[in-house]
C-alpha atoms as a PDB file:
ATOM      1  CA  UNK A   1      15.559 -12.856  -2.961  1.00  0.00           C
ATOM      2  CA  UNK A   2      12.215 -12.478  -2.332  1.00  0.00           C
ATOM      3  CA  UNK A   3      11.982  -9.130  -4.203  1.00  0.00           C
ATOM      4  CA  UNK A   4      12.989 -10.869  -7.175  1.00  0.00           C
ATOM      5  CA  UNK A   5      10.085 -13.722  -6.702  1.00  0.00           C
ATOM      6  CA  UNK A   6       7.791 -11.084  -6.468  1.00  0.00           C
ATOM      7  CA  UNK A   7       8.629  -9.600  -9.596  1.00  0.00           C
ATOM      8  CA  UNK A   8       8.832 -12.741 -11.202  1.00  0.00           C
ATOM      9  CA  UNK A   9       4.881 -13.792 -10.030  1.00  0.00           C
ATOM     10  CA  UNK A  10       3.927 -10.215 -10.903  1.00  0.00           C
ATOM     11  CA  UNK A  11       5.060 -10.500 -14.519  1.00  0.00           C
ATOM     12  CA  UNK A  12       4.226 -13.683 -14.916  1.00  0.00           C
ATOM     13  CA  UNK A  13       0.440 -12.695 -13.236  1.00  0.00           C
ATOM     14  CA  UNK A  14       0.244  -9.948 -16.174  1.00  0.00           C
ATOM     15  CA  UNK A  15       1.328 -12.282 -19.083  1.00  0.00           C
ATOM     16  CA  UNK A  16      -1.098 -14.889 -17.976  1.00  0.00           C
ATOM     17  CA  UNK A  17      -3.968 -12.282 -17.780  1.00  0.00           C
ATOM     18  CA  UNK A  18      -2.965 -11.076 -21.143  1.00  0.00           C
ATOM     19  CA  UNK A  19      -3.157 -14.800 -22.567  1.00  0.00           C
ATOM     20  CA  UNK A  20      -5.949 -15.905 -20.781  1.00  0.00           C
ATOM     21  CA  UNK A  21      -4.328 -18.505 -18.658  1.00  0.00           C
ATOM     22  CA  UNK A  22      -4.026 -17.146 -14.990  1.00  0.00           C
ATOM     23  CA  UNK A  23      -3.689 -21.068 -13.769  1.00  0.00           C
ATOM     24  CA  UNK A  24      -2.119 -22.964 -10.828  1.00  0.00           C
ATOM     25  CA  UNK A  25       1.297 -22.094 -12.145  1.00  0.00           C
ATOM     26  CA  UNK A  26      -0.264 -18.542 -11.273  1.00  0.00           C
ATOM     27  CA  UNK A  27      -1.179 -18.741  -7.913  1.00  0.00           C
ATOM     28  CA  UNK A  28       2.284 -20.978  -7.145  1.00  0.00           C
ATOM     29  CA  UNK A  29       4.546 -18.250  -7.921  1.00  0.00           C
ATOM     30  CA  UNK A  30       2.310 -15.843  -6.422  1.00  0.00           C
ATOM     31  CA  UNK A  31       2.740 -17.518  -3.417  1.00  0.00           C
ATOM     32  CA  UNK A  32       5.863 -18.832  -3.352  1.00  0.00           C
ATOM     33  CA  UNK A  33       7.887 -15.996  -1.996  1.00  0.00           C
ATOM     34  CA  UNK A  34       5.762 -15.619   1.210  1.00  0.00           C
ATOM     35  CA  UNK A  35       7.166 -19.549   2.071  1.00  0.00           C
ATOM     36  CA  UNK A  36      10.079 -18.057   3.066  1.00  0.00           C
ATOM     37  CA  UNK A  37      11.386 -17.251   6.234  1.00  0.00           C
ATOM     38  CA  UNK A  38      11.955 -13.746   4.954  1.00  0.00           C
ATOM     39  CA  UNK A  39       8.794 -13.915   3.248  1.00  0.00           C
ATOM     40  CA  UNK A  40       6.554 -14.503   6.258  1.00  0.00           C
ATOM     41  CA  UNK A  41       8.176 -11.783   7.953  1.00  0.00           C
ATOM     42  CA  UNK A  42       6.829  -9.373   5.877  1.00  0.00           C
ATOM     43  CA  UNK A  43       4.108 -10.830   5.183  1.00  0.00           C
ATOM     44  CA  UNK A  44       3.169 -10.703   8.641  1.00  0.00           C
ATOM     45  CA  UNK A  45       3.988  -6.792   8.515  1.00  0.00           C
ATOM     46  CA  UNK A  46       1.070  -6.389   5.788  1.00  0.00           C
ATOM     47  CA  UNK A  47      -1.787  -5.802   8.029  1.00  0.00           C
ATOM     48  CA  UNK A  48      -0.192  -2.704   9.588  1.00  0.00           C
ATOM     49  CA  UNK A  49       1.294  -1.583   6.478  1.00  0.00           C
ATOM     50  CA  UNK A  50      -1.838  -1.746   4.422  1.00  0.00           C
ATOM     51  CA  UNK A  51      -4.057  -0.838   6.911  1.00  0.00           C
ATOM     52  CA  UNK A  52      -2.492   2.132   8.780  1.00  0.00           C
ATOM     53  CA  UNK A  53      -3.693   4.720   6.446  1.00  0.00           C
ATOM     54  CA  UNK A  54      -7.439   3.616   6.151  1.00  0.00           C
ATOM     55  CA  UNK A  55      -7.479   3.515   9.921  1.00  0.00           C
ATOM     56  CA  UNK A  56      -5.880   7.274  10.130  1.00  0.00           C
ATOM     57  CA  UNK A  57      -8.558   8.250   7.252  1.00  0.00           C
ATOM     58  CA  UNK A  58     -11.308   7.128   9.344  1.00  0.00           C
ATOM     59  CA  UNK A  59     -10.708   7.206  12.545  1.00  0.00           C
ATOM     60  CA  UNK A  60      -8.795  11.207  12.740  1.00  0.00           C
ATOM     61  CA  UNK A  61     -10.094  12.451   9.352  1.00  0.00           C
ATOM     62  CA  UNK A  62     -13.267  11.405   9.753  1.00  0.00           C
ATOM     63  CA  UNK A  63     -13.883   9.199   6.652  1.00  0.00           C
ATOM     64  CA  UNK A  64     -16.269   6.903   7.699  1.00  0.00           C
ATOM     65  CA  UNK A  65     -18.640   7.280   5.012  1.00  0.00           C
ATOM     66  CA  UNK A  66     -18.652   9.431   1.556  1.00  0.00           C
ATOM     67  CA  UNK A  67     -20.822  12.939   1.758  1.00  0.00           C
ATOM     68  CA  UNK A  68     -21.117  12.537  -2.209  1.00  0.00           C
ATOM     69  CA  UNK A  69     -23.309   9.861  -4.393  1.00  0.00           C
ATOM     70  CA  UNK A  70     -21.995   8.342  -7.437  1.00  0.00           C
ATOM     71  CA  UNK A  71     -19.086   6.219  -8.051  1.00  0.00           C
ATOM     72  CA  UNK A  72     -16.978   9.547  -9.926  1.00  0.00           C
ATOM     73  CA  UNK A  73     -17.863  11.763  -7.188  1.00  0.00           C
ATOM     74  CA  UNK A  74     -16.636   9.310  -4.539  1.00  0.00           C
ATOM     75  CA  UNK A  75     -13.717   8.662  -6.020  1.00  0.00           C
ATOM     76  CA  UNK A  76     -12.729  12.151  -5.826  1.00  0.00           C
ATOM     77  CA  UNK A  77     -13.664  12.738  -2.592  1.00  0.00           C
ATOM     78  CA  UNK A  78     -11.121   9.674  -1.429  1.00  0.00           C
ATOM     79  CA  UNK A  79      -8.578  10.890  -3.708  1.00  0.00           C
ATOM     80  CA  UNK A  80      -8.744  14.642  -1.303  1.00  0.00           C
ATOM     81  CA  UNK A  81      -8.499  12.251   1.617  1.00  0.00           C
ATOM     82  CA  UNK A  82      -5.932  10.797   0.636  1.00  0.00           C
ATOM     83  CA  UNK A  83      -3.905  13.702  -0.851  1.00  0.00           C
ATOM     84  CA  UNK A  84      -4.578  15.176   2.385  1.00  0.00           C
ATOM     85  CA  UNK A  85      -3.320  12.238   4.177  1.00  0.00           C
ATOM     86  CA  UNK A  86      -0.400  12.411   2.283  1.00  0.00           C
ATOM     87  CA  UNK A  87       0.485  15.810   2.808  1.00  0.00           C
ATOM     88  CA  UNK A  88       0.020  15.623   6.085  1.00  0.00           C
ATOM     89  CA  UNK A  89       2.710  12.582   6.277  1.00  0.00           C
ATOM     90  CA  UNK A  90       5.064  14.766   3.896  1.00  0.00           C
ATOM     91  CA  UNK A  91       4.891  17.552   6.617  1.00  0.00           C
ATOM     92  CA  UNK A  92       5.400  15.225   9.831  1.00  0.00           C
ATOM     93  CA  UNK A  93       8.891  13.662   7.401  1.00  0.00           C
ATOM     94  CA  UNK A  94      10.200  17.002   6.658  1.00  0.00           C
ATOM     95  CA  UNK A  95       9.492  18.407   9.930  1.00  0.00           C
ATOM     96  CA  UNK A  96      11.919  15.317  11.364  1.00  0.00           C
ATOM     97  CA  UNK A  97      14.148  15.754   8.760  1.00  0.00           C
ATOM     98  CA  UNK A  98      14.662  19.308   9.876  1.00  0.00           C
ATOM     99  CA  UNK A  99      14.816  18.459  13.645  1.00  0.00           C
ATOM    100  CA  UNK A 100      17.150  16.171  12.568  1.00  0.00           C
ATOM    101  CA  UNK A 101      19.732  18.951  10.699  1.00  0.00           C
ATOM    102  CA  UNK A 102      19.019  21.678  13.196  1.00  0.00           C
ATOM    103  CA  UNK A 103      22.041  22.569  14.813  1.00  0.00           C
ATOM    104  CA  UNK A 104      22.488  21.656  18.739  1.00  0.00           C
ATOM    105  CA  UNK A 105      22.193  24.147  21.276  1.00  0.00           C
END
């Protein structure tokens, strides 16, 4: 249910952009599925969600501040991290999924 409400305020968000008339209407259905029960569960979950993998890029990979000038070069420099970052979660996945298949001994 609140999947669908989602989608709903997200295409509604990009029509009203396109016309020019982001509104109230707007930010009701935006927020309308987070009045939910189910909604302010994961709502609450957002934080730690959203913020896991900027605290694992700066605090383990060492991303606290850019070692290149200029808005291009930065953004290539994140986009490493975060391939990295990626990768890295790719390999930890796969490496339960084959614990998980290995045969017992």
């Amino acid at each position: 249910a609140v999947q669908s409400q989602i989608a709903q305020a997200t295409q509604f968000a990009k029509s009203s952009w396109a016309s020019g008339d982001p509104g109230r209407r707007l930010e009701t259905l935006v927020w309308r599925p987070w009045a939910t029960a189910e909604g302010q569960m994961l709502y609450r979950q957002r934080p730690r969600i959203a913020e896991t993998p900027f605290a694992i890029l700066k605090r383990i990979m060492g991303l606290r501040q850019f070692l290149l000038r200029g808005l291009s070069k930065v953004n290539t420099e994140f986009l490493w991290m975060a391939t990295a970052f990626n990768l890295a979660k790719l390999v930890r996945i796969l490496g339960t999924m084959r614990a998980e298949r290995a045969p017992a001994t």
